[in-house]
C-alpha atoms as a PDB file:
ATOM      1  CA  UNK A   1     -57.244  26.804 -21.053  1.00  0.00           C
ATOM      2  CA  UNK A   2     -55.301  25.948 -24.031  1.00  0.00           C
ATOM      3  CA  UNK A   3     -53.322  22.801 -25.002  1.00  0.00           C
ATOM      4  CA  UNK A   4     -50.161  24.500 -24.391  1.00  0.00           C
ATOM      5  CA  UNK A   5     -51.315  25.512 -20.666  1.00  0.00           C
ATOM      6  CA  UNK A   6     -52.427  22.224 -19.487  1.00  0.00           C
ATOM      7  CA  UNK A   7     -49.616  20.590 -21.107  1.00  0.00           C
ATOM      8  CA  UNK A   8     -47.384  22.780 -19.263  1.00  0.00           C
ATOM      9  CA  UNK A   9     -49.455  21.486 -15.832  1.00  0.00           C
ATOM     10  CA  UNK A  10     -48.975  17.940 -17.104  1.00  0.00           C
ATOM     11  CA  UNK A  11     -45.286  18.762 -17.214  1.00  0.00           C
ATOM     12  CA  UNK A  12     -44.632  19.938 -14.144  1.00  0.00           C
ATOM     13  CA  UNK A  13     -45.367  16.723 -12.618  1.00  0.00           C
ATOM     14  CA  UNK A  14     -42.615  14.574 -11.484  1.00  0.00           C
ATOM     15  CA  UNK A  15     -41.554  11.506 -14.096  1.00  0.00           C
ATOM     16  CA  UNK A  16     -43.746  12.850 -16.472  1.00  0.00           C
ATOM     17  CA  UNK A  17     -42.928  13.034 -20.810  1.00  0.00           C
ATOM     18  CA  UNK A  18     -44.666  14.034 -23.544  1.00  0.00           C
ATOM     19  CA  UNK A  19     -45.234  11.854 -25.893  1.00  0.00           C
ATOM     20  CA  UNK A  20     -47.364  11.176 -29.226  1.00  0.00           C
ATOM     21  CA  UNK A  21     -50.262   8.410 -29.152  1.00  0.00           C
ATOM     22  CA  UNK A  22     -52.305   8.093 -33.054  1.00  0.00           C
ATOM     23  CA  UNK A  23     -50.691  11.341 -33.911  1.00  0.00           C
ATOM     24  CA  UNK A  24     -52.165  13.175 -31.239  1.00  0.00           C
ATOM     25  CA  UNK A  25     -50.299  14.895 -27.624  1.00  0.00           C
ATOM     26  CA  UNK A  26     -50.193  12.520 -24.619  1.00  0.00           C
ATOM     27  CA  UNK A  27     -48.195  12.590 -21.387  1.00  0.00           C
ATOM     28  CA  UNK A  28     -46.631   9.461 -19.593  1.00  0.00           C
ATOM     29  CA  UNK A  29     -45.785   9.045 -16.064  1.00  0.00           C
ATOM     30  CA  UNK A  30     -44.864   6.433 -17.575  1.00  0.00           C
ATOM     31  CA  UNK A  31     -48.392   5.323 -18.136  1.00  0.00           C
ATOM     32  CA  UNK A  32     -50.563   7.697 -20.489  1.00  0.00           C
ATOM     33  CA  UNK A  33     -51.871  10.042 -18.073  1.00  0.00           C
ATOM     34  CA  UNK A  34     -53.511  12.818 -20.299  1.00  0.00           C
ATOM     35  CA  UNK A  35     -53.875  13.088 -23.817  1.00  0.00           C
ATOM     36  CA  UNK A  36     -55.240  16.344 -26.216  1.00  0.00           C
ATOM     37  CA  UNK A  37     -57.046  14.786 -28.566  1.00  0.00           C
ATOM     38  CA  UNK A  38     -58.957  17.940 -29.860  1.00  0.00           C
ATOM     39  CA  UNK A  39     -58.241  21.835 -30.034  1.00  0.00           C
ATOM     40  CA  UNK A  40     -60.663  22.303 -27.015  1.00  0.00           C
ATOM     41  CA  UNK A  41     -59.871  19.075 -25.048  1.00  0.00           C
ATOM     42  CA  UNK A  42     -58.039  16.728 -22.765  1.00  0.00           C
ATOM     43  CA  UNK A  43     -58.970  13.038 -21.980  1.00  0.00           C
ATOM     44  CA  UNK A  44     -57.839  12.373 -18.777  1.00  0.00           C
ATOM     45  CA  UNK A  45     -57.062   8.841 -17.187  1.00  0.00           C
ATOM     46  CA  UNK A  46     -59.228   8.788 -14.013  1.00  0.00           C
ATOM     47  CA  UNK A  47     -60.424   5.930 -12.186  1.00  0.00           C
ATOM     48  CA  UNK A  48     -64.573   5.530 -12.444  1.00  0.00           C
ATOM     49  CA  UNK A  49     -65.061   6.785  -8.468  1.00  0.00           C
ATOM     50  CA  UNK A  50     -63.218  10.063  -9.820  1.00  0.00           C
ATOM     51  CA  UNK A  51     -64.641  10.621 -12.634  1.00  0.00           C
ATOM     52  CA  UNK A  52     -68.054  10.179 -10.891  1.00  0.00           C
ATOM     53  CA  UNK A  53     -67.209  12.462  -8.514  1.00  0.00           C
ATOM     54  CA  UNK A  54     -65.754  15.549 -11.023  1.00  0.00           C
ATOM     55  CA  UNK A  55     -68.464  14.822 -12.738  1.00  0.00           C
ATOM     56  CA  UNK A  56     -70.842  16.032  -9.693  1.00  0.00           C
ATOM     57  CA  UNK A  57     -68.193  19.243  -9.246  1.00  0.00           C
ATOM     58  CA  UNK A  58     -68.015  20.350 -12.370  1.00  0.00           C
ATOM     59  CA  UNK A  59     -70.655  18.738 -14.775  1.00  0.00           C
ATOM     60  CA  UNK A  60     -70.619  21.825 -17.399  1.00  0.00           C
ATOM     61  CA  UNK A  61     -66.580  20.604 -17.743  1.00  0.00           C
ATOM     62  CA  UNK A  62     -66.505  17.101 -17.224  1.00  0.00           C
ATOM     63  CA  UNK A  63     -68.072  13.812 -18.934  1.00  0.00           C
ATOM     64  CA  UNK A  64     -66.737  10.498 -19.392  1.00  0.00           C
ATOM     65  CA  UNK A  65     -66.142   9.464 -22.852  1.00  0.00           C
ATOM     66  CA  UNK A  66     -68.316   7.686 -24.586  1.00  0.00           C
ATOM     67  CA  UNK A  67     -67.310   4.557 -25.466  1.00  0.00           C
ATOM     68  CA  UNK A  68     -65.285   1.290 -23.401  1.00  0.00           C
ATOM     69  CA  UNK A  69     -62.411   3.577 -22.600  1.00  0.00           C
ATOM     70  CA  UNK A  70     -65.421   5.970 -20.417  1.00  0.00           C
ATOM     71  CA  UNK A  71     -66.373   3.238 -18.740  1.00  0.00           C
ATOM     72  CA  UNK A  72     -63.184   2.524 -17.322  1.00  0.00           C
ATOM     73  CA  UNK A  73     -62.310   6.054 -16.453  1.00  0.00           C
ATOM     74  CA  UNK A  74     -61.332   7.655 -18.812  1.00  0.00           C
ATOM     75  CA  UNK A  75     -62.671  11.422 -18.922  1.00  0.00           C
ATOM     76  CA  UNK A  76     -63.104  14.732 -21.362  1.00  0.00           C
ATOM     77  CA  UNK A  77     -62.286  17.742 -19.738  1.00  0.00           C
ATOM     78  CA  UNK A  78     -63.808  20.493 -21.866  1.00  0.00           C
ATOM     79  CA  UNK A  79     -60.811  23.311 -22.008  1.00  0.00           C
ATOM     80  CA  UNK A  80     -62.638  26.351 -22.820  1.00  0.00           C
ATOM     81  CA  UNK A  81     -64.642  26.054 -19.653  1.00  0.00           C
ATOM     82  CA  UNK A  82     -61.785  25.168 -17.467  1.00  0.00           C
ATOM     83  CA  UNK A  83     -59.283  27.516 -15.309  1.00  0.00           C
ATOM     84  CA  UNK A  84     -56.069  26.967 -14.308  1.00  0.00           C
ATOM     85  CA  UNK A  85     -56.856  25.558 -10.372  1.00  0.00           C
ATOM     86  CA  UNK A  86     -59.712  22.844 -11.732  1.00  0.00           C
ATOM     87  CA  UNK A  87     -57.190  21.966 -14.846  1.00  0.00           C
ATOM     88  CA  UNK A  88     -54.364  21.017 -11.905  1.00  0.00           C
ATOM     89  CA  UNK A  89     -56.721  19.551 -10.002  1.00  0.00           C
ATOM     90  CA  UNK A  90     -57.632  16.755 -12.388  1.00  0.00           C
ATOM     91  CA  UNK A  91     -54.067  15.958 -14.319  1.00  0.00           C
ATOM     92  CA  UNK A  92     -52.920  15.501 -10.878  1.00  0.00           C
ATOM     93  CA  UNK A  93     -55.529  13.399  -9.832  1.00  0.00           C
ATOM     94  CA  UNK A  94     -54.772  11.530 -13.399  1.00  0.00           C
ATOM     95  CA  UNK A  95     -51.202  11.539 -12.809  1.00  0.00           C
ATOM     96  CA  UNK A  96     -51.580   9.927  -9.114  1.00  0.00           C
ATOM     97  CA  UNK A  97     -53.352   7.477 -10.773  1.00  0.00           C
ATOM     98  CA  UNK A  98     -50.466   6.295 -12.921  1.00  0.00           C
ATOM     99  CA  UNK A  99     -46.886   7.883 -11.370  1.00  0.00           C
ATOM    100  CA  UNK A 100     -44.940   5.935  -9.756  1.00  0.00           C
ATOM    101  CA  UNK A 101     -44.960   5.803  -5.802  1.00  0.00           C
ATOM    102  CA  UNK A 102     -41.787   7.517  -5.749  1.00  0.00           C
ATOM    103  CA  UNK A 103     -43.061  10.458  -7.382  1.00  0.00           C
ATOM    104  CA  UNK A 104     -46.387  10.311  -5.385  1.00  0.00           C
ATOM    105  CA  UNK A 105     -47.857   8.442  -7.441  1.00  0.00           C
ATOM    106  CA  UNK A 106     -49.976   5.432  -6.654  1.00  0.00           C
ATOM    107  CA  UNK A 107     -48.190   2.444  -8.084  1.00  0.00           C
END
């Protein structure tokens, strides 16, 4: 996966803008969702059950960051070991986490 293909995932999601947080990408629903922090990377706003559990799936893709912010979610999803389905898989389940209930969200 690149930056432009998950970005174009994270886009395709209802409510959803890209945006620029400390110079790097990030997409809002209208809560940061996603951001692409590095060239083979995308922190991803899970909630700590979630990232538990893709961290079971797919441990060679997935590990929570490592600092506060991984503690309370948030999640590296390692690009060049990621397809297209698992990439979907996870900015929706970010997304959900943040979109507004009229979009499908949870809020």
């Amino acid at each position: 996966m690149t930056h432009d293909e998950i970005a174009a995932i994270a886009l395709a999601l209802p409510g959803t803008v890209e945006a620029s947080h400390f110079g790097k990408r990030d997409f809002r629903a209208p809560t940061v969702f996603m951001s692409l922090p590095a060239a083979s990377a995308a922190n991803l706003n899970l909630t700590p059950d979630q990232q538990l559990l893709y961290g079971e799936l797919y441990p060679d893709m997935v590990s929570a960051l490592p600092n506060k912010w991984g503690l309370r979610g948030w999640t590296c999803l390692r690009l060049d070991r990621c397809d297209a389905g698992t990439a979907r898989t996870l900015v929706e389940a970010a997304w959900r986490n943040v979109a507004p209930r009229k979009h499908g969200g949870s809020r």
